[in-house]
C-alpha atoms as a PDB file:
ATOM      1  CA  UNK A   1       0.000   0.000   0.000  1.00  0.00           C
ATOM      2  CA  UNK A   2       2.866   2.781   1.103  1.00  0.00           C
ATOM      3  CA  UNK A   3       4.595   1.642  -2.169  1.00  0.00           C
ATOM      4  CA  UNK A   4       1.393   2.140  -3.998  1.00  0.00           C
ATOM      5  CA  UNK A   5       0.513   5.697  -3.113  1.00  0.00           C
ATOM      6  CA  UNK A   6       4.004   6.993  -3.327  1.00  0.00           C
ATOM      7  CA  UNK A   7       4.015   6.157  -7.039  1.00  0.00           C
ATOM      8  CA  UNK A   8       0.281   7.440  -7.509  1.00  0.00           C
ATOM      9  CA  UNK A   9      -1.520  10.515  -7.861  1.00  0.00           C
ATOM     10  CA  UNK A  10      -3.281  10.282  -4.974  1.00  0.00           C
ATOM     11  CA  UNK A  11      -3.159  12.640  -1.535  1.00  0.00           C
ATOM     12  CA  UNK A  12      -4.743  11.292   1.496  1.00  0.00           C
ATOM     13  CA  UNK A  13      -6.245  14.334   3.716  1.00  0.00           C
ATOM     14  CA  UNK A  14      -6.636  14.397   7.021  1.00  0.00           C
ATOM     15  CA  UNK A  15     -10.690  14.634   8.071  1.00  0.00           C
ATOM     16  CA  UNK A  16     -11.194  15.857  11.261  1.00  0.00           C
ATOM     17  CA  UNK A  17     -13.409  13.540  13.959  1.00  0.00           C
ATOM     18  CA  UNK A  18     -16.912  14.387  13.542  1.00  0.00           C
ATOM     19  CA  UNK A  19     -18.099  17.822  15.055  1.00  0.00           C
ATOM     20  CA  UNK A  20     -21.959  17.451  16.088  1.00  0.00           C
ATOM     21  CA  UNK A  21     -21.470  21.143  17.124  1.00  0.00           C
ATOM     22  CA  UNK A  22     -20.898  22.039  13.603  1.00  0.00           C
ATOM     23  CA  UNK A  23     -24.247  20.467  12.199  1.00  0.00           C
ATOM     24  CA  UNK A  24     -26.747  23.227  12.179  1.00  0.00           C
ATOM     25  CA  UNK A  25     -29.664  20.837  12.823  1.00  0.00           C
ATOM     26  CA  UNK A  26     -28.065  19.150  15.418  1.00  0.00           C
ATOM     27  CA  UNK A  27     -27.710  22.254  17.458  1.00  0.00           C
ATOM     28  CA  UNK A  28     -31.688  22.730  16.918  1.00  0.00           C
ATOM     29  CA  UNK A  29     -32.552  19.867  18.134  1.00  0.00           C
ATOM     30  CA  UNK A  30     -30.457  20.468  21.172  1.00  0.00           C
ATOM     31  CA  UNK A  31     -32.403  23.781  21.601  1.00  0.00           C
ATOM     32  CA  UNK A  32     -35.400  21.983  20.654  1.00  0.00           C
ATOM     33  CA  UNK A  33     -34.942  19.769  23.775  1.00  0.00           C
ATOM     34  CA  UNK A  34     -32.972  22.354  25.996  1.00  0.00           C
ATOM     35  CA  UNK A  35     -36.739  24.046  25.696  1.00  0.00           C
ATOM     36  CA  UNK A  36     -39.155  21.674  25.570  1.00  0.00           C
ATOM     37  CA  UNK A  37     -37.719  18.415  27.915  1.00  0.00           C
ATOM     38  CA  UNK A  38     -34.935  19.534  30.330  1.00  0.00           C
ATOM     39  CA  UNK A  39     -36.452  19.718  33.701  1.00  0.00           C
ATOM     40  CA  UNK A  40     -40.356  18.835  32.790  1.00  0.00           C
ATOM     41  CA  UNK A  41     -42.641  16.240  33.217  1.00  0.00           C
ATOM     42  CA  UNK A  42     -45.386  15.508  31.077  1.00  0.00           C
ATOM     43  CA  UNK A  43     -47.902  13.262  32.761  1.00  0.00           C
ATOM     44  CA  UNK A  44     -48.994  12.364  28.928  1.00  0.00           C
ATOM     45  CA  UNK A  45     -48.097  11.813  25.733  1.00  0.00           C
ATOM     46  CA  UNK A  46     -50.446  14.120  24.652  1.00  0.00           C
ATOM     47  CA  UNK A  47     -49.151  16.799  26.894  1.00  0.00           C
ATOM     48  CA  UNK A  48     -45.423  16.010  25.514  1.00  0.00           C
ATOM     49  CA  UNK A  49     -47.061  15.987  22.036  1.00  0.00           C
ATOM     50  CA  UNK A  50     -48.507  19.438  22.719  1.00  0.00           C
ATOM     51  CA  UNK A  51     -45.464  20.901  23.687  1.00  0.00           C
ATOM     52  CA  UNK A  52     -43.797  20.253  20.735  1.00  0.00           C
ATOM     53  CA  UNK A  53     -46.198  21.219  18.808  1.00  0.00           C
ATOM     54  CA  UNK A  54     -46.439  25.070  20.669  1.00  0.00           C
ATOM     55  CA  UNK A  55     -42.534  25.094  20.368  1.00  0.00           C
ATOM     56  CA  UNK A  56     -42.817  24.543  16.468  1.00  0.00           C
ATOM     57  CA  UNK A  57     -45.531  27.242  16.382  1.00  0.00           C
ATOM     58  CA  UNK A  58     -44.389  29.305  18.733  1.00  0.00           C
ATOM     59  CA  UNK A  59     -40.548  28.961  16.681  1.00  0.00           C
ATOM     60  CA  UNK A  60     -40.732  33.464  16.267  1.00  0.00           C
ATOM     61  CA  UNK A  61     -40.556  34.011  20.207  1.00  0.00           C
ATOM     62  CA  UNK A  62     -37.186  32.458  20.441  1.00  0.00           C
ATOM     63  CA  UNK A  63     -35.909  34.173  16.926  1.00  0.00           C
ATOM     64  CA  UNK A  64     -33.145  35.994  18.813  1.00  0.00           C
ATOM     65  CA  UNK A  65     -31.880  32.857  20.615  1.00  0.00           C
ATOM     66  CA  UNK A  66     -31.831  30.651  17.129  1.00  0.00           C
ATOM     67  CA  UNK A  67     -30.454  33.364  15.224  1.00  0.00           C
ATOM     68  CA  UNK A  68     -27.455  33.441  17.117  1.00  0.00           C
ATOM     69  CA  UNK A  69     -27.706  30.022  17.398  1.00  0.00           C
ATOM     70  CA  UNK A  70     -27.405  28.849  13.822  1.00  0.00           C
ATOM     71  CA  UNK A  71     -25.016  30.915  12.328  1.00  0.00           C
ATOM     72  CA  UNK A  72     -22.630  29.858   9.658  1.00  0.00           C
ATOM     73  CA  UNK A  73     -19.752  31.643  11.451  1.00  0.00           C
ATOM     74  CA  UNK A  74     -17.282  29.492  11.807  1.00  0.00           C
ATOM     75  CA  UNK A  75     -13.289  29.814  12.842  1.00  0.00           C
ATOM     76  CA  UNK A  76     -11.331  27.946  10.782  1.00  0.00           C
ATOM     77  CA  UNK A  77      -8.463  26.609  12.568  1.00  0.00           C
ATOM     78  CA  UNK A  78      -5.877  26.000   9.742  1.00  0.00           C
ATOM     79  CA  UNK A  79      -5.557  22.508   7.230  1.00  0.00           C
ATOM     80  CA  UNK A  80      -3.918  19.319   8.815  1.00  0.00           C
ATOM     81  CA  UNK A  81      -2.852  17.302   6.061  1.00  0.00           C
ATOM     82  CA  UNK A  82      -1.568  12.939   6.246  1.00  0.00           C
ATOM     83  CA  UNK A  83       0.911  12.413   4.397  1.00  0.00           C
ATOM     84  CA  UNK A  84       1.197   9.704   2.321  1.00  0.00           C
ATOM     85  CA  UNK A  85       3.446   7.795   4.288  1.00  0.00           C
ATOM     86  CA  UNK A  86       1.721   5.353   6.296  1.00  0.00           C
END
């Protein structure tokens, strides 16, 4: 294999672990619960079920909060690179 890619074309890159943080939707869903879970108790289903649905319609009173949430603003911390020497 090491004799292999030091005669090809090919350049392995380094991908950094997964980043949850980074997933937009992910960090919904963590508001999503942060809002309508952490520290309540729904004696139902249909009182958990209602809750998520007033969060969904109720999504414009926390437009500050999700704004800053879910940017796109990211630092970018420089390229690590693997070399092809394995």
């Amino acid at each position: 294999m090491k004799e292999y890619l030091a005669n090809s074309k090919i350049e392995l890159v380094f991908l950094s672990p997964y980043a949850s943080n980074l997933n937009l939707i992910k960090r919904f869903w963590k508001f999503f619960k942060k809002t309508v879970l952490y520290g309540r108790y729904y004696e139902t289903f249909c009182q958990f079920k209602t809750a998520c649905g007033n969060f969904f319609a109720g999504l414009d009173q926390h437009h500050a909060s999700l704004r800053s949430l879910l940017t796109d603003r990211f630092q970018i911390i420089g390229r690590s690179r693997l070399s092809a020497k394995i």
